[in-house]
Protein backbone atom coordinates (compact mmCIF):
# COMPACT_ATOMS: atom_id res chain seq x y z
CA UNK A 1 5.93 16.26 34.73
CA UNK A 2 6.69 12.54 34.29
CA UNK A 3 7.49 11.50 30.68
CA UNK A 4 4.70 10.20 28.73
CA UNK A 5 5.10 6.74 27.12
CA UNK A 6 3.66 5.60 23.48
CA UNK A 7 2.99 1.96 23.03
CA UNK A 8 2.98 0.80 19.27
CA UNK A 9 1.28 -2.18 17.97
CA UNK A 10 3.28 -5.21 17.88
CA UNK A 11 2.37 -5.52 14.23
CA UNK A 12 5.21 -2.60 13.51
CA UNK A 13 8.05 -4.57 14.89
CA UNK A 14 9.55 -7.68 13.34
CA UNK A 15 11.83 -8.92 16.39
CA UNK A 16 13.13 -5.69 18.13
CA UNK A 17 13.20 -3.51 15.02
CA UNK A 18 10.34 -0.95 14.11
CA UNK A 19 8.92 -1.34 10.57
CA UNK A 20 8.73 2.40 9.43
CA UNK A 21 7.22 1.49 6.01
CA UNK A 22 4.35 -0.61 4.63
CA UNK A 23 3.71 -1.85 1.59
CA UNK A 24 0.31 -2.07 0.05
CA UNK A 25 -1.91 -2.50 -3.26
CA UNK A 26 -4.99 -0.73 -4.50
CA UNK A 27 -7.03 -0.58 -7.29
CA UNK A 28 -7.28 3.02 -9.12
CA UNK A 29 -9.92 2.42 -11.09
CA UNK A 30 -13.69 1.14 -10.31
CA UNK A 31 -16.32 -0.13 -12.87
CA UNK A 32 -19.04 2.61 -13.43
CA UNK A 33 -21.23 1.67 -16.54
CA UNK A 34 -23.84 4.51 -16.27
CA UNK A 35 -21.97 7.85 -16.15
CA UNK A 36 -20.48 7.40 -19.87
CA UNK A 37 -16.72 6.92 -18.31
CA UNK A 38 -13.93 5.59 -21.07
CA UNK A 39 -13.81 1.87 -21.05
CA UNK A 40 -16.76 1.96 -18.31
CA UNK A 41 -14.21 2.72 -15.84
CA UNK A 42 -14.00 5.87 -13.27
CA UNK A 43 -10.79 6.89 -11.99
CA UNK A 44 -10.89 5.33 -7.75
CA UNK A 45 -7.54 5.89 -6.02
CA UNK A 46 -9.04 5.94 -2.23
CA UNK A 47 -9.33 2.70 -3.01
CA UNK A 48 -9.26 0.16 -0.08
CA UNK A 49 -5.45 -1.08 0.80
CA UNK A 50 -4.01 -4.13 1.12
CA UNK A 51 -1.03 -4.55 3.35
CA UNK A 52 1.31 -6.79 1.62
CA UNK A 53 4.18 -6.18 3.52
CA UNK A 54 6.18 -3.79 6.56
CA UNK A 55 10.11 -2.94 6.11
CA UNK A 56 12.52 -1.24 8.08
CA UNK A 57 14.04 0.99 5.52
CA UNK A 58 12.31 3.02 2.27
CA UNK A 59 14.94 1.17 0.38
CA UNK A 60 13.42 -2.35 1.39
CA UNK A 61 9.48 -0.87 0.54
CA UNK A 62 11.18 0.32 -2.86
CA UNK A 63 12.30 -2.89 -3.86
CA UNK A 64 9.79 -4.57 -2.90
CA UNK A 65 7.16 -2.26 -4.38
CA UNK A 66 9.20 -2.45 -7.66
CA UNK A 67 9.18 -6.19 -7.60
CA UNK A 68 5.88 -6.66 -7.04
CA UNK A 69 4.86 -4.38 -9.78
CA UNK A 70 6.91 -6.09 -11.86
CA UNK A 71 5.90 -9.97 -11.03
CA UNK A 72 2.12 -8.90 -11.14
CA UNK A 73 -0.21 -8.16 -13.83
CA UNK A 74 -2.28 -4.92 -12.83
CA UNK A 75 -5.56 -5.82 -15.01
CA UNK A 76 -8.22 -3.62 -15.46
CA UNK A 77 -7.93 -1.59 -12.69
CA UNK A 78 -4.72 -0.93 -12.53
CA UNK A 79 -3.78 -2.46 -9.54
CA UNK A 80 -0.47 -1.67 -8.14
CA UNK A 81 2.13 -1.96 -5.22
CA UNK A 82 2.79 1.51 -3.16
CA UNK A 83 4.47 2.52 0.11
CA UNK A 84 4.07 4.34 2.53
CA UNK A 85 6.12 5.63 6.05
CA UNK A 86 4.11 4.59 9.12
């Protein structure tokens, strides 16, 4: 038996070192106006994910996450920076 390789994407390496975590925002909640939800809005947290960045370590996607929470107004759907291990 011959050892079987994996290839990653080059989009999880920055240089030579694997990105193990990704950063990302989503919105939790989605407009729904006919179902009699509070404040017309239905909770949504499948929603779609936006990469925003890709660290080595979960410290690094903390930080950042934190950060970015922090520096960014969520709105009304309570949009917010998460991570993630790849």
């Amino acid at each position: 038996m011959g050892r079987k390789w994996r290839f990653l994407p080059s989009y999880w390496y920055r240089g030579n070192k694997l990105m193990n975590y990704v950063c990302f925002t989503r919105d939790w909640w989605i407009d729904n106006f006919t179902d009699g939800w509070p404040n017309n809005l239905e909770p949504f947290g499948a929603g779609e994910k936006t990469t925003r960045a890709k660290f080595e370590t979960e410290q690094e996607a903390k930080e950042f996450a934190i950060n970015w929470n922090k520096t960014h107004d969520a709105g009304r759907y309570s949009n917010k920076c998460e991570f993630e291990s790849i």
